[in-house]
Protein backbone atom coordinates (compact mmCIF):
# COMPACT_ATOMS: atom_id res chain seq x y z
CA UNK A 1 0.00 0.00 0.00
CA UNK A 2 1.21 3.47 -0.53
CA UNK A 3 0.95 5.66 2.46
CA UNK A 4 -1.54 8.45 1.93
CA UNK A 5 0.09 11.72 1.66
CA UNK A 6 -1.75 13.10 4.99
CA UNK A 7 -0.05 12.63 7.92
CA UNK A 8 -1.78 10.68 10.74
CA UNK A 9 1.09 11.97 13.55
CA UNK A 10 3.01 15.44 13.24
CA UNK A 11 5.02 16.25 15.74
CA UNK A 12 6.27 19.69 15.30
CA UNK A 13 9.52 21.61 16.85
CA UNK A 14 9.16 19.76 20.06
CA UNK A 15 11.68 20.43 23.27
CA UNK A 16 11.73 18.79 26.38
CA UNK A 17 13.97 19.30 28.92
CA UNK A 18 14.71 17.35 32.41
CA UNK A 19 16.94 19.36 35.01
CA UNK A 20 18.31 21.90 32.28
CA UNK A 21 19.81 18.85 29.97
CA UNK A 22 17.81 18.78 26.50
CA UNK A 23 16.42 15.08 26.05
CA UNK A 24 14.42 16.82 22.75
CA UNK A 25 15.32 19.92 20.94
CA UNK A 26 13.25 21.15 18.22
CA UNK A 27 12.03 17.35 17.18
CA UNK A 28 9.57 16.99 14.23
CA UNK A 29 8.79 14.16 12.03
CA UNK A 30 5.88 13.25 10.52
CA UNK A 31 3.99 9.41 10.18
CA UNK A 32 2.15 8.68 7.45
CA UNK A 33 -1.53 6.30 7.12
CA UNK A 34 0.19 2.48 6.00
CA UNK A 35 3.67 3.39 6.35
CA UNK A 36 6.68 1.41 8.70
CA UNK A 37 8.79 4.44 9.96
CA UNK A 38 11.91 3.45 11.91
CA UNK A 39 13.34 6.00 14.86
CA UNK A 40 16.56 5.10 15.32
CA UNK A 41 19.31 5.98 17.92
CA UNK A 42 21.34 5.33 20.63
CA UNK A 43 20.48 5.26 23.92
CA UNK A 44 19.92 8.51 25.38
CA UNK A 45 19.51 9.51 22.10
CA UNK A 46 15.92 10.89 22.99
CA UNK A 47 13.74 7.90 21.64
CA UNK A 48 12.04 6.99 24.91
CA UNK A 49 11.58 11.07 25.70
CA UNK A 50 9.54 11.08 22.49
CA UNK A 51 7.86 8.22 22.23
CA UNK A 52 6.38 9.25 25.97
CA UNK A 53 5.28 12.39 24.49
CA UNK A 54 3.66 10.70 21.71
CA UNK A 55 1.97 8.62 24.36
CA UNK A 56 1.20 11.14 26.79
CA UNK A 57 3.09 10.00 29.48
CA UNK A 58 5.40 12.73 29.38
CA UNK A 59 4.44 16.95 28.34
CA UNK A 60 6.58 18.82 26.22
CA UNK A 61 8.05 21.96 27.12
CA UNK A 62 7.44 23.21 24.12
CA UNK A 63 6.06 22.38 20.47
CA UNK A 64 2.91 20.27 19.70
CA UNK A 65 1.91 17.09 18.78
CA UNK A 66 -1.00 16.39 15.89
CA UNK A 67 -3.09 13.24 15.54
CA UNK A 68 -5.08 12.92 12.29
CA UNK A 69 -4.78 17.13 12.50
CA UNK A 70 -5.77 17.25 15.80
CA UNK A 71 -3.03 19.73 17.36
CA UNK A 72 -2.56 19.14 21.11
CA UNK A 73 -0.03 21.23 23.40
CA UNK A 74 -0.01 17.92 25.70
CA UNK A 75 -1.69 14.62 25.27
CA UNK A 76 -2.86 12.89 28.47
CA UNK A 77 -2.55 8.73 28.07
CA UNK A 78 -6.01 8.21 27.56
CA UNK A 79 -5.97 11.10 24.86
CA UNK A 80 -3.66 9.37 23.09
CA UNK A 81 -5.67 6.42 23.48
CA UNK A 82 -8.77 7.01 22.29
CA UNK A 83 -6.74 9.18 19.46
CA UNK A 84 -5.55 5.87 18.19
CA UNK A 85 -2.26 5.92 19.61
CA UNK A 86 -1.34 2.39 21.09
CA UNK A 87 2.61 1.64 22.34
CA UNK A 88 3.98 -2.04 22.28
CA UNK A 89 6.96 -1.98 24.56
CA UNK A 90 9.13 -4.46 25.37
CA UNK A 91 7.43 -6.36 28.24
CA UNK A 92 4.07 -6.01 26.16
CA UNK A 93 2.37 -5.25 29.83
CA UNK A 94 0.07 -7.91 29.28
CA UNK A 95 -1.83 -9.74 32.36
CA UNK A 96 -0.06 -13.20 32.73
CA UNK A 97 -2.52 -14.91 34.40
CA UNK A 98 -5.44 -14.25 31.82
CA UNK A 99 -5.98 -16.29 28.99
CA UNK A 100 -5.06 -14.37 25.23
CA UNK A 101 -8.38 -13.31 24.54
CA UNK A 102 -9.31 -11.82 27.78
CA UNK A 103 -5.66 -9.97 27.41
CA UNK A 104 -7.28 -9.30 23.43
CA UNK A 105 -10.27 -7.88 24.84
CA UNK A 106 -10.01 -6.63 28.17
CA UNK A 107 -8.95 -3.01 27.21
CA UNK A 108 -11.94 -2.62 25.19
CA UNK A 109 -14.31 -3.85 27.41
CA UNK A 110 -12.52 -1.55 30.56
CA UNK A 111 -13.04 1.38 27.56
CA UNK A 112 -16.44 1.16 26.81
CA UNK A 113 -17.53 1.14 30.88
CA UNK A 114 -18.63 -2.16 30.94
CA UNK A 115 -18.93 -3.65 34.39
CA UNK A 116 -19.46 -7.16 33.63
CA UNK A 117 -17.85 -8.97 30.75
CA UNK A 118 -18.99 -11.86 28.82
CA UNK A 119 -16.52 -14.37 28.18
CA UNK A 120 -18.75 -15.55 25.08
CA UNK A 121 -18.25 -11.40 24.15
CA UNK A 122 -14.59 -11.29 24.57
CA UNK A 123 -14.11 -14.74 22.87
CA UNK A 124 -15.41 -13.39 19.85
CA UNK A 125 -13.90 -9.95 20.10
CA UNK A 126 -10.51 -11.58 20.17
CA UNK A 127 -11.53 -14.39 17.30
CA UNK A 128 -12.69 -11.33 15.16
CA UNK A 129 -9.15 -9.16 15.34
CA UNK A 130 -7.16 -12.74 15.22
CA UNK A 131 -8.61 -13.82 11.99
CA UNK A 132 -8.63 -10.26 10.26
CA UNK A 133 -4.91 -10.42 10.83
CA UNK A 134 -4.76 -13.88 8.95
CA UNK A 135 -2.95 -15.46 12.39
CA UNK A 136 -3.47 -18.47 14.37
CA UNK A 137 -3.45 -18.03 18.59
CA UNK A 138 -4.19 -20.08 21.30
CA UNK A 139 -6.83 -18.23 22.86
CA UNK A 140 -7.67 -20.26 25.52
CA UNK A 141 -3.90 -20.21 26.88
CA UNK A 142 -2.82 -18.19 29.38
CA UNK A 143 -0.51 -15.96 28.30
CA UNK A 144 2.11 -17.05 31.01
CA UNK A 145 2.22 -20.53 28.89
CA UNK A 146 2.52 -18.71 25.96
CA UNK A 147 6.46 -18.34 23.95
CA UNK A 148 7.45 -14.84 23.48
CA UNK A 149 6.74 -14.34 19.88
CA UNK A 150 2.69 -15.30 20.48
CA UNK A 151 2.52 -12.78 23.27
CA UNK A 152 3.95 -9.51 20.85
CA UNK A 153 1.06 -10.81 18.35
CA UNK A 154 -1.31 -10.96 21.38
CA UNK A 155 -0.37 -6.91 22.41
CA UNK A 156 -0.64 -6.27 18.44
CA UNK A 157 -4.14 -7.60 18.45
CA UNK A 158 -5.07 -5.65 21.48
CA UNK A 159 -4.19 -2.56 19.84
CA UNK A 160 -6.36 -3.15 16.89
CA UNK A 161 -9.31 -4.00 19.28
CA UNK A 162 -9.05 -0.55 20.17
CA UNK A 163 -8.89 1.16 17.11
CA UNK A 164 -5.27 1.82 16.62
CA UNK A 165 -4.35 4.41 13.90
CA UNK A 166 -0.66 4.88 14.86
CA UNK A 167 1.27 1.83 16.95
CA UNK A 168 4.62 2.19 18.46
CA UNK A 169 6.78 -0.64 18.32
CA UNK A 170 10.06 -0.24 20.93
CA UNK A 171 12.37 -3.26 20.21
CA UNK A 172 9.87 -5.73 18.94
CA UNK A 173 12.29 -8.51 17.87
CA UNK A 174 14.74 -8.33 20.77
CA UNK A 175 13.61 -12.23 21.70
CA UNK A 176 12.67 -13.47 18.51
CA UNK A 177 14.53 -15.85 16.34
CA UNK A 178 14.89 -15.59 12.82
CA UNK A 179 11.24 -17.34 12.03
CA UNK A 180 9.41 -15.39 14.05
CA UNK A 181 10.40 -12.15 12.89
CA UNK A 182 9.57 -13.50 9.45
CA UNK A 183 6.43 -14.24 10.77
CA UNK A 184 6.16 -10.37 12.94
CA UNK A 185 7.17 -8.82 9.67
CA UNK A 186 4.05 -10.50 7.89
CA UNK A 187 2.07 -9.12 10.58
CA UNK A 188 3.12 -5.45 9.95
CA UNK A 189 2.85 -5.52 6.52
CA UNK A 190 -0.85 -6.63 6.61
CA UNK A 191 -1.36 -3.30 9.26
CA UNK A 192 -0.39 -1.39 6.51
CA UNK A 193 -2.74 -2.45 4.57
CA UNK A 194 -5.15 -1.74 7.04
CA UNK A 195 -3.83 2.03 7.04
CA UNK A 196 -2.02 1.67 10.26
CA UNK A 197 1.21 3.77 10.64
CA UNK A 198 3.95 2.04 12.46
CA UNK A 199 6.39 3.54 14.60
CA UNK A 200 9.41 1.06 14.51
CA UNK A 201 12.04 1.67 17.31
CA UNK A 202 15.08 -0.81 17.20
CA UNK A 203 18.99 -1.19 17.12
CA UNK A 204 18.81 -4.05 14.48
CA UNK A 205 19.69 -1.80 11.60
CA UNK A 206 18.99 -5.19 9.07
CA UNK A 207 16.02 -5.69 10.07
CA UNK A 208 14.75 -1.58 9.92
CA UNK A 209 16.52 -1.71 6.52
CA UNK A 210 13.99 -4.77 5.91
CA UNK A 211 10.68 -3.56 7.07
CA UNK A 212 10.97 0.51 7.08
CA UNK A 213 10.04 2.97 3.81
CA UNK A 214 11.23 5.54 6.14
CA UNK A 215 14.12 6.36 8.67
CA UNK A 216 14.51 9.02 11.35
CA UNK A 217 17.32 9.45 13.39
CA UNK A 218 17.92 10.77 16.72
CA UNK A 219 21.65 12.15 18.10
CA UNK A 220 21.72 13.49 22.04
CA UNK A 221 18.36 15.13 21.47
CA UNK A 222 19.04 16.10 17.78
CA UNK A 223 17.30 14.92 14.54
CA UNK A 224 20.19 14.64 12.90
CA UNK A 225 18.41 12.55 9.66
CA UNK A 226 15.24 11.57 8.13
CA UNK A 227 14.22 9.99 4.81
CA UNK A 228 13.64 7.57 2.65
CA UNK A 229 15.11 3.81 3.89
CA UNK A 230 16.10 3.05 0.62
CA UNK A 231 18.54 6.13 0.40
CA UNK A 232 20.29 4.47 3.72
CA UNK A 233 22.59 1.22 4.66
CA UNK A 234 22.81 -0.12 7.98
CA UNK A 235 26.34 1.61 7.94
CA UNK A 236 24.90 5.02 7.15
CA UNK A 237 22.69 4.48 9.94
CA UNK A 238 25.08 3.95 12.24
CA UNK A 239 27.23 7.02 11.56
CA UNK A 240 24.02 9.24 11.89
CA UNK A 241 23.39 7.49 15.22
CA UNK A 242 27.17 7.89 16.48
CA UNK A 243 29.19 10.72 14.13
CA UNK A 244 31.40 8.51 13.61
CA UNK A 245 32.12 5.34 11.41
CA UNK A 246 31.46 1.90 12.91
CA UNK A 247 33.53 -0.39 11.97
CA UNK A 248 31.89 -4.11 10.75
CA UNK A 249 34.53 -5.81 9.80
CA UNK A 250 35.68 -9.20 10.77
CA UNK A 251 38.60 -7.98 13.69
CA UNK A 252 40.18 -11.50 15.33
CA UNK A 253 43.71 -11.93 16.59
CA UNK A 254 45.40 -14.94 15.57
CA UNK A 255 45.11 -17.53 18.89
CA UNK A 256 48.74 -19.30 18.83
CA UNK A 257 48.34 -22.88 18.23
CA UNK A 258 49.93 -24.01 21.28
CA UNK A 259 48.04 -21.07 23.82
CA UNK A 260 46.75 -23.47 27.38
CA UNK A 261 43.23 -25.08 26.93
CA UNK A 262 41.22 -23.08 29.67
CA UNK A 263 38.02 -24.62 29.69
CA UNK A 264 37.63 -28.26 28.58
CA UNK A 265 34.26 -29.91 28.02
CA UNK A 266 33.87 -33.32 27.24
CA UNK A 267 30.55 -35.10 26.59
CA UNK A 268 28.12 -32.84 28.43
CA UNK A 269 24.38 -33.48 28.49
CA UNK A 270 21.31 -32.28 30.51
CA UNK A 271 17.81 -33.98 30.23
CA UNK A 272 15.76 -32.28 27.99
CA UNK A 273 18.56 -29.44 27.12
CA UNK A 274 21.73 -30.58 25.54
CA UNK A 275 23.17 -34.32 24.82
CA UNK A 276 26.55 -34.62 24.20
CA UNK A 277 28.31 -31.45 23.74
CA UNK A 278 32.08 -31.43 23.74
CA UNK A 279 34.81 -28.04 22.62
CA UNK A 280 37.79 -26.75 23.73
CA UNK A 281 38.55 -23.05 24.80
CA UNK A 282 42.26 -21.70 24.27
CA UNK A 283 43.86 -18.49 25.88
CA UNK A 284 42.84 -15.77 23.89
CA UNK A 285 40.14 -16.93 22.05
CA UNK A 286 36.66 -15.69 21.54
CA UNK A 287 34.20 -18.48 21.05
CA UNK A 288 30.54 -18.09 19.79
CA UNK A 289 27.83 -20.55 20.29
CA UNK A 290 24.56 -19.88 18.63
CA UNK A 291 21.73 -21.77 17.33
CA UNK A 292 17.94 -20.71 17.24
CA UNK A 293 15.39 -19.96 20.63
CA UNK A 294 15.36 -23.37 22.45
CA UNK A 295 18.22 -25.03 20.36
CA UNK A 296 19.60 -25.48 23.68
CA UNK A 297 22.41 -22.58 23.38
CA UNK A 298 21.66 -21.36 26.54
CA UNK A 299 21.11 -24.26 28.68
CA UNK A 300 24.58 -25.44 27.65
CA UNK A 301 26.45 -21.74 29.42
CA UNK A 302 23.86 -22.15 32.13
CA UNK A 303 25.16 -26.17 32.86
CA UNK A 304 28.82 -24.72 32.53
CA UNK A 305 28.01 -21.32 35.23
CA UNK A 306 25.94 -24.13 37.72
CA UNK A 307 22.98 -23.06 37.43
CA UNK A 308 21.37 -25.85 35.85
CA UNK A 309 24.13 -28.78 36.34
CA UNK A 310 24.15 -30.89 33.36
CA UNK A 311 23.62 -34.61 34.78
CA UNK A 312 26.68 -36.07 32.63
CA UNK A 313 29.99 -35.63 31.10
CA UNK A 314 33.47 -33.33 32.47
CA UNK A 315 34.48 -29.69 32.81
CA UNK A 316 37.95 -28.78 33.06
CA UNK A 317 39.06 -25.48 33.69
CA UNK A 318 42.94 -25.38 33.53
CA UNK A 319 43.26 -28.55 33.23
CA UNK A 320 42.01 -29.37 35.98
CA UNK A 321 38.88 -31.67 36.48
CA UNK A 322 35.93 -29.89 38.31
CA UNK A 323 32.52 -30.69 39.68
CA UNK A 324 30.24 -27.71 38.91
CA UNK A 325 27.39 -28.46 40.73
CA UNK A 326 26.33 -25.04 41.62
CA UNK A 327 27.11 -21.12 40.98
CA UNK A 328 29.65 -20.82 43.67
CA UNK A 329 31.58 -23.89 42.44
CA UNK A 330 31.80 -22.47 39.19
CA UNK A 331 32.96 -19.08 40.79
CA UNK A 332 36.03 -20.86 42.49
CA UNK A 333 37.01 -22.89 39.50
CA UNK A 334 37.26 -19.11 38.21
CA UNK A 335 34.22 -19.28 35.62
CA UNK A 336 32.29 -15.66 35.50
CA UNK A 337 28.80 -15.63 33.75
CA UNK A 338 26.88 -12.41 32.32
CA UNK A 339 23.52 -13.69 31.71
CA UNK A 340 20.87 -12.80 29.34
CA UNK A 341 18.57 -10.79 31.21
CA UNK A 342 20.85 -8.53 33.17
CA UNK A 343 18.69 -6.47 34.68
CA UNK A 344 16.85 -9.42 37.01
CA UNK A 345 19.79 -11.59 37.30
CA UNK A 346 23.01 -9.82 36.83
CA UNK A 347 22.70 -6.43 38.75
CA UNK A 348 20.97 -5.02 41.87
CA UNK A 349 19.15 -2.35 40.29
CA UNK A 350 18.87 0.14 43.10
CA UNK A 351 21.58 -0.10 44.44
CA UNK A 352 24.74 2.15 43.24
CA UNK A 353 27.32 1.23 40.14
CA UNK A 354 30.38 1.13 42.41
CA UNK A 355 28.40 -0.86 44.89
CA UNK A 356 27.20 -3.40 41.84
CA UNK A 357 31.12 -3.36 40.40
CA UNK A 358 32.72 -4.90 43.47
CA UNK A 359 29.30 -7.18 44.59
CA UNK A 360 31.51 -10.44 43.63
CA UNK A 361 34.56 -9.60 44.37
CA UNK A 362 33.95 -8.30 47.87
CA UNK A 363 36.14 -11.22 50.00
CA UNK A 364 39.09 -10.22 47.85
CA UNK A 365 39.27 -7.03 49.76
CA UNK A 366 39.40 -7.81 53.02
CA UNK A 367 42.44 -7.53 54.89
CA UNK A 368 44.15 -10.42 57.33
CA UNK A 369 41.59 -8.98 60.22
CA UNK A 370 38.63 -9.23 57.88
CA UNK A 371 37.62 -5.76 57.39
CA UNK A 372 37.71 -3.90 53.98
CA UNK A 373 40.68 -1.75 52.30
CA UNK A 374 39.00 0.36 51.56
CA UNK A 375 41.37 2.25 49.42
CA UNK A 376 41.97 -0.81 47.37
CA UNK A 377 37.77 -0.65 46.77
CA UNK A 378 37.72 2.54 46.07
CA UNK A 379 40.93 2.47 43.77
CA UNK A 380 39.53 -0.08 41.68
CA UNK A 381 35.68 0.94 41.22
CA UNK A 382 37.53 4.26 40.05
CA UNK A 383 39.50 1.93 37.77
CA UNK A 384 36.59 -0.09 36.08
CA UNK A 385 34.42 2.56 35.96
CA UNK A 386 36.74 4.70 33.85
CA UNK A 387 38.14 0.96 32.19
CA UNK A 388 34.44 -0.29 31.02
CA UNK A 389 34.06 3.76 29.68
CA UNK A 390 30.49 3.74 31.46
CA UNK A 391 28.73 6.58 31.46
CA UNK A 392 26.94 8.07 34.30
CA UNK A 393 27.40 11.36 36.93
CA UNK A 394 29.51 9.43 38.88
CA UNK A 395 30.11 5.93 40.86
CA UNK A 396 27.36 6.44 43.08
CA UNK A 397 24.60 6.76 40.68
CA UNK A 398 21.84 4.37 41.12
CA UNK A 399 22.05 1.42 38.12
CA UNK A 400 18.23 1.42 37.34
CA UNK A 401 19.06 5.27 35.94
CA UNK A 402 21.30 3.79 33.49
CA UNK A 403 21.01 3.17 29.57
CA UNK A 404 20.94 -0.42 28.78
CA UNK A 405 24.65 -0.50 27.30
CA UNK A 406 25.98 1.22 30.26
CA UNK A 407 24.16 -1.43 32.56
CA UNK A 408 25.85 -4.40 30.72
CA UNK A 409 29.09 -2.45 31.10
CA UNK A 410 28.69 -2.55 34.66
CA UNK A 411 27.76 -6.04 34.23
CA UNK A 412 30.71 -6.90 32.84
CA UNK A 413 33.26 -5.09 35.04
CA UNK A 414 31.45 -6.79 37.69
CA UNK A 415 32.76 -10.09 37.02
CA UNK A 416 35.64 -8.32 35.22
CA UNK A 417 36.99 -7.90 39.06
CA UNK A 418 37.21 -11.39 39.53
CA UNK A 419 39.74 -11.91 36.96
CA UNK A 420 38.04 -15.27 35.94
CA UNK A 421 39.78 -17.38 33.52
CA UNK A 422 36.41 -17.89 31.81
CA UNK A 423 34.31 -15.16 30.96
CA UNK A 424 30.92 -16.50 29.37
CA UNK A 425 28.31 -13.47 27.92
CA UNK A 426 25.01 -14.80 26.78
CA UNK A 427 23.51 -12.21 24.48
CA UNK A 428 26.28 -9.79 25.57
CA UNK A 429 24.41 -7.36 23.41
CA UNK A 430 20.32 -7.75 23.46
CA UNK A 431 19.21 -3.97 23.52
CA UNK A 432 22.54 -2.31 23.24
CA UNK A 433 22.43 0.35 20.24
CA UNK A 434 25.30 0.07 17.87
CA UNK A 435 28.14 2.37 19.44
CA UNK A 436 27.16 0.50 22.38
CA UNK A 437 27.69 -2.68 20.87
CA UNK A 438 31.01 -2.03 19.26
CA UNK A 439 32.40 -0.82 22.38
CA UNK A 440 30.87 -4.02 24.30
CA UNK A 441 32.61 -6.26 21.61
CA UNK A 442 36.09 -4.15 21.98
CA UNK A 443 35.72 -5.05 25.66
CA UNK A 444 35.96 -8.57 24.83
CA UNK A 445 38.54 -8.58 22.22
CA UNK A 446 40.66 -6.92 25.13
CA UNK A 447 40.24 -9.73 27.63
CA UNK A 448 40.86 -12.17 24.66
CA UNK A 449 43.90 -10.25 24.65
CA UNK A 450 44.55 -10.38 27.97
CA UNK A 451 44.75 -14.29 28.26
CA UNK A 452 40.93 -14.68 29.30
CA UNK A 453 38.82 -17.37 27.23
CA UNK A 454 35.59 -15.86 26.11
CA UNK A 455 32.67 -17.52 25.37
CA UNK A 456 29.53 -15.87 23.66
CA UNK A 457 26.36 -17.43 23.27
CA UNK A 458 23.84 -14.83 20.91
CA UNK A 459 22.22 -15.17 17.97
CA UNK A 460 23.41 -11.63 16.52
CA UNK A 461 25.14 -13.24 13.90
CA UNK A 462 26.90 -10.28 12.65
CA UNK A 463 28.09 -9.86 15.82
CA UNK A 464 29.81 -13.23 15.93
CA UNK A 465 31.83 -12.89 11.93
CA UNK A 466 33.18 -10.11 13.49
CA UNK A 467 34.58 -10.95 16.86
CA UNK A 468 34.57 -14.57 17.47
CA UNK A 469 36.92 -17.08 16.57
CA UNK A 470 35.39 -20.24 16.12
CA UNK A 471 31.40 -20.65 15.90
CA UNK A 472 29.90 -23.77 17.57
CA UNK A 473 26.01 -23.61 15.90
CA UNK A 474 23.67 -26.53 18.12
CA UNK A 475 20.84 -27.59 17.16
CA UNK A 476 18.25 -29.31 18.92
CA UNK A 477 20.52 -29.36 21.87
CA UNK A 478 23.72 -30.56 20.01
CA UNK A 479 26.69 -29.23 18.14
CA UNK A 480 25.85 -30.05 14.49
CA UNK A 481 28.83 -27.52 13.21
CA UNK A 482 32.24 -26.30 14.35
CA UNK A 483 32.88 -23.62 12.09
CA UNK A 484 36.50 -21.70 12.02
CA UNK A 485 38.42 -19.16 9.52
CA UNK A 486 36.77 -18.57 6.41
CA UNK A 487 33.49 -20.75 7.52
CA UNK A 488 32.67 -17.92 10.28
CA UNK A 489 30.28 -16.17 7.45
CA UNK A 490 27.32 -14.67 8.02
CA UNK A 491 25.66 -16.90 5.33
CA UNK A 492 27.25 -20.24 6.32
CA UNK A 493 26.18 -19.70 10.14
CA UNK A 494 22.85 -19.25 8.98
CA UNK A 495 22.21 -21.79 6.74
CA UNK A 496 23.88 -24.27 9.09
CA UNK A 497 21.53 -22.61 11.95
CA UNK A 498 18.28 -23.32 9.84
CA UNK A 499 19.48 -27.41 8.50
């Protein structure tokens, strides 16, 4: 469909401002009936001020916002609401323990004042919107049952239940594999058709390149581009989003053939995860491991970290047998983990960054009569703070006020501070814009350089031709490839991913 030439969302010249530092300054752009429109940045770019705006979560101090020519000086939620205006962020907020239809349906029924519902009323609300998008949902599930991808179709539907004219997607395909974003993509395209403008917010430049006909781009507050998709490559993107030039290209230092093994495994296999899974980590070397959701990628880093102890087969780490049977023996045999969702497992979100950097490392402080040096503490928080390049006011800010590349940062210099032999990152990346991302990866190529294995499970598989070494790619919970030199190519990983 070709989007109509009448915008359906102006937002003109607006500024915002939150204790005199510009998060907007004179921001317009325009969204247009049946058209995908990507907003792209970093983080802190301004994205999440805006979209709020949009919303009506947050007022502008300055400038308006129009829906279909409506001008308002500040949108309340429900104005934005019942304006057509629906948001799909990353949770989805969706009620677990309701089935998908009452999650469909609920909204509508809460809008129109109804005190009672019918579940005969919402069955067929949710049946109606379900089948007009051509998909096929469990509606009877509860939507705690339900896998990821299912649940960001179940918060589309809910937005077309209440009339949405403009929907704002913020990372929609963080947790989807490949399929399913096939399958999203399919989704969005029939919206269009429908006339619905979407509002696509997400670091995976590919996939905006894929879906968008237009691209805006935010810089520290700025719109610093907008256009046509077409006129743009992923790498253009990036250097709007960071003034600078990212680089993509495959950076690995050669690993010397006779560098000490670090971490040896040798026929590993958990019930119902992984059978059989055997490699070899060397000094030096980066190692991905990828495969698609619930290939059994994950399970296999969380068997090696102790969290889910595989039931067979031998871990060495230095040569040196040892039984990892929980967290804290994988700790001692000098294993650190950064997991996949970082912000529930791998930080203590309100508590401060130099308080999260030294949170594992706190024994190695103490002196002979057990209390702290604290000079050594405060030496080296100063030291990985400035190391790990995060960014925030100072050490004592609280983490939940950071960006999300900042937080892995302080993820990583957590267990950094250990000094493990064995650094393993699952999805080191999820979330992270792209300046974040390169300096994430440069972070690893240093400890690589250092002498520390690294081991990163993600399905980013750009990110793994350019910094890993080998490529282990499992597949229904084994190693079906072992790919190395010239084989770590973005087209061999994914055709040996989808055999």
């Amino acid at each position: 469909m070709t989007p109509s030439d009448a915008p359906v969302l102006e937002v003109r010249d607006v500024v915002k401002t939150y204790g005199g530092v510009h998060a907007l300054r004179n921001v317009s752009l325009q969204l247009l009936p049946g058209e995908v429109h990507c907003l792209a940045g970093e983080n802190g770019s301004g994205k999440s001020t805006l979209i709020k705006i949009i919303s009506g979560v947050e007022k502008p101090d300055s400038g308006t916002v129009a829906i279909d020519g409506q001008v308002h000086a500040h949108l309340t939620p429900n104005d934005a609401i019942h304006s057509g205006v629906q948001v799909i962020y990353q949770d989805f907020s969706l009620f677990p323990n309701l089935t998908a239809a009452e999650n469909i349906a609920m909204l509508s029924e809460l809008a129109q004042g109804r005190k009672i519902s019918s579940r005969r009323r919402i069955s067929a609300e949710a049946r109606r919107v379900v089948a007009d998008l051509g998909l096929r949902l469990d509606l009877e599930a509860d939507v705690i049952d339900l896998p990821v991808a299912d649940r960001q179709l179940i918060a589309i539907c809910r937005a077309l239940v209440n009339d949405a004219k403009v929907l704002i997607m913020d990372e929609p395909t963080t947790a989807l594999t490949h399929t399913e974003v096939d399958r999203l993509f399919t989704v969005v395209r029939r919206l269009q058709v429908r006339g619905v403008a979407v509002m696509f917010v997400s670091h995976k430049l590919d996939e905006v390149l894929r879906i968008s006909q237009r691209v805006t781009v935010l810089r520290n507050g700025e719109l610093v581009e907008s256009g046509p998709a077409s006129d743009h490559t992923a790498r253009s993107i990036a250097k709007a989003m960071t003034g600078r030039e990212v680089s993509e290209e495959r950076l690995v230092s050669d690993v010397a053939p006779d560098a000490p093994i670090l971490l040896q495994v040798e026929n590993l296999s958990r019930a119902g995860g992984f059978t059989d899974v055997s490699f070899a980590l060397r000094a030096g070397e980066i190692l991905g491991i990828t495969g698609l959701l619930g290939s059994g990628r994950s399970e296999i880093a969380e068997a090696i970290f102790g969290i889910h102890p595989a039931d067979s087969g031998t871990i060495r780490v230095g040569g040196k047998v040892r039984r990892i049977r929980s967290i804290r023996d994988a700790v001692s045999a000098g294993i650190g983990y950064v997991p996949e969702d970082r912000l529930t497992q791998g930080l203590f979100l309100d508590v401060s960054i130099a308080d999260n950097l030294i949170a594992s490392s706190l024994d190695s402080y103490r002196t002979r009569t057990g209390l702290l040096d604290r000079r050594r503490v405060r030496d080296s928080i100063t030291d990985l703070f400035r190391r790990l390049r995060i960014q925030a006011p100072n050490v004592g800010a609280v983490v939940r006020s950071l960006s999300g590349g900042n937080a892995q940062r302080v993820v990583i210099a957590k267990w950094l501070d250990r000094k493990p032999k064995v650094l393993i990152l699952n999805g080191p990346t999820v979330g992270v814009d792209v300046g974040s991302k390169e300096q994430i990866i440069g972070i690893l190529r240093e400890q690589a350089a250092a002498g520390v294995g690294v081991v990163v499970i993600s399905d980013d598989i750009p990110e793994l031709v350019t910094s890993c070494h080998r490529v282990l790619v499992v597949h229904e919970g084994r190693v079906v490839a072992e790919l190395s030199g010239d084989q770590v190519d973005a087209h061999e990983i994914e055709r040996r991913m989808a055999a």
